[in-house]
N, C-alpha and C. Protein backbone atom coordinates (compact mmCIF):
# COMPACT_ATOMS: atom_id res chain seq x y z
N UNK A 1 117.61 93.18 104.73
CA UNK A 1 116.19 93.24 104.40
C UNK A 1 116.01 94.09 103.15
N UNK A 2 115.28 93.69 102.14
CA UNK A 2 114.87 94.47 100.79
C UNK A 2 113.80 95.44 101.29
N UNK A 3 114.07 96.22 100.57
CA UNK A 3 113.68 97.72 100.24
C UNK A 3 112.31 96.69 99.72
N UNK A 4 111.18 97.43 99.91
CA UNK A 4 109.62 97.71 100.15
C UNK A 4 109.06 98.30 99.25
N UNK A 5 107.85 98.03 98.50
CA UNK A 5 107.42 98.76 97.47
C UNK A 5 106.76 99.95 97.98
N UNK A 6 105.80 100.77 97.66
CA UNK A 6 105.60 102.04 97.93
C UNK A 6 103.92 102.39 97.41
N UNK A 7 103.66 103.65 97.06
CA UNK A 7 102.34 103.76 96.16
C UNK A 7 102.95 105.21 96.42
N UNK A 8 103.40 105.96 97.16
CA UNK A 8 103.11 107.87 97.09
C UNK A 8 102.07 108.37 97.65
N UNK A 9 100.98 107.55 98.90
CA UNK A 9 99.75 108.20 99.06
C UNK A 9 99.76 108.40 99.97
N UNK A 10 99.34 109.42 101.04
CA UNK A 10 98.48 109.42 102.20
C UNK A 10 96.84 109.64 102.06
N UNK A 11 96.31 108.54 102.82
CA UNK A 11 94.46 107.92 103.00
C UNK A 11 94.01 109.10 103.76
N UNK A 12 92.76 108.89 103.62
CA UNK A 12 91.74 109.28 104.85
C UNK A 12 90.68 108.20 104.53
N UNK A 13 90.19 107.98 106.01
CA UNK A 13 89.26 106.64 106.12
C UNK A 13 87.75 107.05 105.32
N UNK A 14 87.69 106.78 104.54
CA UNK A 14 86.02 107.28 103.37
C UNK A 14 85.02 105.57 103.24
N UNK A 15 84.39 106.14 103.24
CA UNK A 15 83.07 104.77 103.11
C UNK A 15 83.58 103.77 101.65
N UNK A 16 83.63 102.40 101.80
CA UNK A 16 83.74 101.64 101.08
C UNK A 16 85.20 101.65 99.92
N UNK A 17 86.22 102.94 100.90
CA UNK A 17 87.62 102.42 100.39
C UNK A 17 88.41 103.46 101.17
N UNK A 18 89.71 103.76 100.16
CA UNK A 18 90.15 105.01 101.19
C UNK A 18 90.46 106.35 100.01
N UNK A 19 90.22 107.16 100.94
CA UNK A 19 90.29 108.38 100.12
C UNK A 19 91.67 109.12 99.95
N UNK A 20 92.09 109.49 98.77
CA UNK A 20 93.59 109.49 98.71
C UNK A 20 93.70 111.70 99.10
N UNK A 21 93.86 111.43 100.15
CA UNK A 21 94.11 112.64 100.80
C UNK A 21 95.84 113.57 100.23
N UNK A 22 96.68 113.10 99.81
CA UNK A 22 97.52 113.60 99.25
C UNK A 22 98.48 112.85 98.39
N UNK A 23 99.03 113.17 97.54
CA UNK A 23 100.04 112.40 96.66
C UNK A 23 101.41 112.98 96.29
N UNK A 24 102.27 111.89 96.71
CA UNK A 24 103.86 112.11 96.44
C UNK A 24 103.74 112.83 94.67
N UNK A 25 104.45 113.55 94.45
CA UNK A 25 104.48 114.06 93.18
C UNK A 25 105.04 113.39 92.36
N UNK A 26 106.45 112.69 93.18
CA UNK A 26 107.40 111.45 92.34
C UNK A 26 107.34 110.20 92.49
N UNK A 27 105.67 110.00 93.36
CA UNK A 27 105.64 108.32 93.73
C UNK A 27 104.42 107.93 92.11
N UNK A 28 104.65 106.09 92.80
CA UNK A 28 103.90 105.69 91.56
C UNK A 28 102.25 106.30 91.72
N UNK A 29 101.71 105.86 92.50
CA UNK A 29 100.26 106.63 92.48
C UNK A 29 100.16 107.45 91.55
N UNK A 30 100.63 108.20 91.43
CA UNK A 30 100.63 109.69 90.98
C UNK A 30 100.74 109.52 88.95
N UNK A 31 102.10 108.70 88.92
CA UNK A 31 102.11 108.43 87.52
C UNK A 31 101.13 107.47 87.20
N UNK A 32 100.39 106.79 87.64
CA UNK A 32 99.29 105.77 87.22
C UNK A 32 98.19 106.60 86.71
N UNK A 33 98.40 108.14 87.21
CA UNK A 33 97.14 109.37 87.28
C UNK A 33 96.39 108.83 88.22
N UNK A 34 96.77 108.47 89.68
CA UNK A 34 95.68 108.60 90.34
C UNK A 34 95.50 110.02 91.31
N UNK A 35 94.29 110.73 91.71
CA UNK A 35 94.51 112.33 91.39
C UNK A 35 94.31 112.35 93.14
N UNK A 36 94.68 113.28 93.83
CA UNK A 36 93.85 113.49 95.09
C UNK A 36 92.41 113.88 95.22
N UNK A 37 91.64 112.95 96.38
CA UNK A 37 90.33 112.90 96.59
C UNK A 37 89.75 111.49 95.89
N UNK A 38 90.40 111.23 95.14
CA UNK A 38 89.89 109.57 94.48
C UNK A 38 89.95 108.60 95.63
N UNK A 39 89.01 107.56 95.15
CA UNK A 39 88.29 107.04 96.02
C UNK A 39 89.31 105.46 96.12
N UNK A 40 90.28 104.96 96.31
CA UNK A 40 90.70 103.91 96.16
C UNK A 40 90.27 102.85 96.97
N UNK A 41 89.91 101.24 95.97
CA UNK A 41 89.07 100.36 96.41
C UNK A 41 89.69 99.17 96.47
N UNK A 42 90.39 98.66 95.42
CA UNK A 42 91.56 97.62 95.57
C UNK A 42 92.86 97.78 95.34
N UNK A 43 94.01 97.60 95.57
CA UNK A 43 95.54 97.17 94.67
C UNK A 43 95.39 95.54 94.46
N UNK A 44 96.04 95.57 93.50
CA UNK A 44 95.81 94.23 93.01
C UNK A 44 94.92 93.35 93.25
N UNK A 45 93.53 93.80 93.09
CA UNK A 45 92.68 92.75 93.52
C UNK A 45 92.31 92.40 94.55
N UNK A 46 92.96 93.34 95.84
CA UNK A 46 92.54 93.24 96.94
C UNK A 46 92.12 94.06 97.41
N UNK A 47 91.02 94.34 98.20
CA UNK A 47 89.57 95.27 98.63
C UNK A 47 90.76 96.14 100.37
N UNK A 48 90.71 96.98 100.17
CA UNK A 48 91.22 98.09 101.16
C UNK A 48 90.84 99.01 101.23
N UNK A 49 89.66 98.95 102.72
CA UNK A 49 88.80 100.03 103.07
C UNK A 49 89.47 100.33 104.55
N UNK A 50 90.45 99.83 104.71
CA UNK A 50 91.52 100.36 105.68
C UNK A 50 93.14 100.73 105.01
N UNK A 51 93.80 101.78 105.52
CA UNK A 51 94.96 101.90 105.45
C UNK A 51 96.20 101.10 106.15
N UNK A 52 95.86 100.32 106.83
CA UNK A 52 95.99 98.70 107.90
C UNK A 52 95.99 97.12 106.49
N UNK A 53 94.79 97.98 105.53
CA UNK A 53 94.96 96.87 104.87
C UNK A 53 95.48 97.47 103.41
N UNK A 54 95.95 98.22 102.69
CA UNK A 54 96.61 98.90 101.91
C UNK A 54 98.27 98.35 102.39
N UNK A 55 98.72 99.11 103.88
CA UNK A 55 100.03 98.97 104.24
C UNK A 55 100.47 96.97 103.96
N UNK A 56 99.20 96.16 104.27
CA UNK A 56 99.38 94.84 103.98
C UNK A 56 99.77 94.38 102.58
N UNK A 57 99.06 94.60 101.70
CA UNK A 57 99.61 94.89 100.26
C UNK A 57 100.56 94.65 100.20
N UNK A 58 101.03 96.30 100.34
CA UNK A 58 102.51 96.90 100.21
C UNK A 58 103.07 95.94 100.31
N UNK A 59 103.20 95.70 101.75
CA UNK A 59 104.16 94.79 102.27
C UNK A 59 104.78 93.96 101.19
N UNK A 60 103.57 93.10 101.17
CA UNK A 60 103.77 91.95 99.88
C UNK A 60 104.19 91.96 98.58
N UNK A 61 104.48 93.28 98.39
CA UNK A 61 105.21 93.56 97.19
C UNK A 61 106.24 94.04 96.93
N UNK A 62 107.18 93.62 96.01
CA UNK A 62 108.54 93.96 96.06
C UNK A 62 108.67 94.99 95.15
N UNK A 63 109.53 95.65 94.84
CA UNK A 63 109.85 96.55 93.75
C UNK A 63 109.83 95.89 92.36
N UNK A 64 109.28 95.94 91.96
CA UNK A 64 109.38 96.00 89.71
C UNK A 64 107.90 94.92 89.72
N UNK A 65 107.08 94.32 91.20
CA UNK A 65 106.02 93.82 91.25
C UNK A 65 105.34 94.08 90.45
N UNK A 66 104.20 93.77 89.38
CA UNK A 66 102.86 94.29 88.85
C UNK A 66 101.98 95.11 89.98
N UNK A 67 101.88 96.15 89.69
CA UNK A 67 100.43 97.23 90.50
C UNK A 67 99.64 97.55 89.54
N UNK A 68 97.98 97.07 90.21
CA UNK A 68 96.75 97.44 89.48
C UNK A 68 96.21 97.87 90.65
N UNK A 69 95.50 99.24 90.05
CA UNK A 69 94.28 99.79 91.28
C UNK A 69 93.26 100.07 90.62
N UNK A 70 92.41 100.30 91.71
CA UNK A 70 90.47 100.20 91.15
C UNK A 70 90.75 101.37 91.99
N UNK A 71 89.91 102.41 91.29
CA UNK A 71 89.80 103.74 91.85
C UNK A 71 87.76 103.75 91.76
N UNK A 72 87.22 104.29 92.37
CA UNK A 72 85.76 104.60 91.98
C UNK A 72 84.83 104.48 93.70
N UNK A 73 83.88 104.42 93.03
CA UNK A 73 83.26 103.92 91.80
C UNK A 73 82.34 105.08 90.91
N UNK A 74 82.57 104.70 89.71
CA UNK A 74 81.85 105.39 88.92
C UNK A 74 80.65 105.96 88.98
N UNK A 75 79.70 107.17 88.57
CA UNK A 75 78.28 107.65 88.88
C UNK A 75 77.36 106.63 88.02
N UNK A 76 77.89 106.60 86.78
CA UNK A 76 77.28 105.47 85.65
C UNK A 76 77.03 104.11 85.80
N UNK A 77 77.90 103.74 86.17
CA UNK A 77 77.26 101.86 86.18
C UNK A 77 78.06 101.60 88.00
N UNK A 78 78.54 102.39 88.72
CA UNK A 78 78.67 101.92 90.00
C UNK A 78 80.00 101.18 90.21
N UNK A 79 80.73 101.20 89.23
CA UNK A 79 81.81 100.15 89.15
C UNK A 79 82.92 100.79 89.22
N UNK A 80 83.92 100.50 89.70
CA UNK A 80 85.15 100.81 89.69
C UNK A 80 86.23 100.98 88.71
N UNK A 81 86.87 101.82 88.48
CA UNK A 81 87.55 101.74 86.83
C UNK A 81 89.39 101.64 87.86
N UNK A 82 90.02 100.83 86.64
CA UNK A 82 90.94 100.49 86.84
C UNK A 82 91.88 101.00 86.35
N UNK A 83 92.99 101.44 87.07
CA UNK A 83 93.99 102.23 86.53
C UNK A 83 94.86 101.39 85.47
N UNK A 84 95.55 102.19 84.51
CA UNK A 84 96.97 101.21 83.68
C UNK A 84 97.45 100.49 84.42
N UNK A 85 97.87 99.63 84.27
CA UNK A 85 98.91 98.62 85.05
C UNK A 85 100.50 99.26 85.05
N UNK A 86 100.92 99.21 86.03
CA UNK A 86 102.33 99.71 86.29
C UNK A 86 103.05 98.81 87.05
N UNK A 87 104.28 99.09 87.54
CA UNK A 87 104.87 98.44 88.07
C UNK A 87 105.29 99.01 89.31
N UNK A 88 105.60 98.08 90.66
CA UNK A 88 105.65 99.00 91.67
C UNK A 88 107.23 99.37 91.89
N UNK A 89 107.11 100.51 92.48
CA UNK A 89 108.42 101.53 93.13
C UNK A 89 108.94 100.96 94.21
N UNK A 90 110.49 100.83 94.37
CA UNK A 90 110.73 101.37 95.54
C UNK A 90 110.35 101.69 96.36
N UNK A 91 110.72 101.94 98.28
CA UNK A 91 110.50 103.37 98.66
C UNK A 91 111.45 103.94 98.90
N UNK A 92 111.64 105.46 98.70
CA UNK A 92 112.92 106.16 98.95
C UNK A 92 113.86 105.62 99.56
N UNK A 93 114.82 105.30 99.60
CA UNK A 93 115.84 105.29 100.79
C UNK A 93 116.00 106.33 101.62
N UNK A 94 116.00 107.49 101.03
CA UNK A 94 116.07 108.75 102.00
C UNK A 94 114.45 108.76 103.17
N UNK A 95 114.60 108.52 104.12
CA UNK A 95 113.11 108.24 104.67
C UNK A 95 112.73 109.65 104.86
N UNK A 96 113.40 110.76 104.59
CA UNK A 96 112.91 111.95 104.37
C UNK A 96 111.79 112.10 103.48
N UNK A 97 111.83 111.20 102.66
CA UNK A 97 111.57 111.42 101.23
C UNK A 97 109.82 111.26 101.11
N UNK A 98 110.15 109.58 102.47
CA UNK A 98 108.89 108.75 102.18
C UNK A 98 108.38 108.44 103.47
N UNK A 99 108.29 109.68 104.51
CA UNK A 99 108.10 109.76 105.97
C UNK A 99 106.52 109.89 105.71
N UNK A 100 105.85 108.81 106.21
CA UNK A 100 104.24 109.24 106.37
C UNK A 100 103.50 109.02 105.09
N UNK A 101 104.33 108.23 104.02
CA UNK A 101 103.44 108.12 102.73
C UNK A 101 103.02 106.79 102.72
N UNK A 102 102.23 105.84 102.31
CA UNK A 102 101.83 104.46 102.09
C UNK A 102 102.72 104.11 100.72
């Protein structure tokens, strides 16, 4: 079975996405600059206001995949701003590494 893509986050359940309650220091999240307390609304285009539906994602993505996230939404026009496009990670092999992260 192939190794699983990753993001570096642990959620908390927040109104209309999930709230990124902590971040791997060496996962991708993190290098995209997404910061703790941001409000995350899609990966790739898909709406995840559960961590049930984030882990679904994942799933579906392999390592060196395209990752886009919508972080927001903004105070100004209400909209969601989108992170750089990156590519997705791995997850650790060491499950030490990546025990409890999305």
């Amino acid at each position: 079975m192939g190794r699983k893509a990753w993001l570096g986050v642990k959620f908390e359940a927040a109104e209309g996405g999930l709230r990124v309650a902590d971040l791997a220091p060496f996962g991708p999240a993190a290098a995209l600059g997404l910061e703790k307390g941001a409000l995350l609304l899609e990966i790739n285009g898909k709406p995840v206001s559960e961590a049930s539906a984030a882990s679904a994602v994942l799933q579906e993505l392999k390592p060196g995949a395209p990752l886009a996230l919508t972080i927001g939404p903004r105070a100004k026009d209400g909209k969601g701003q989108k992170l750089p496009a990156a590519f997705a990670l791995p997850r650790p092999a060491d499950e030490a590494l990546s025990a409890g992260w999305q």
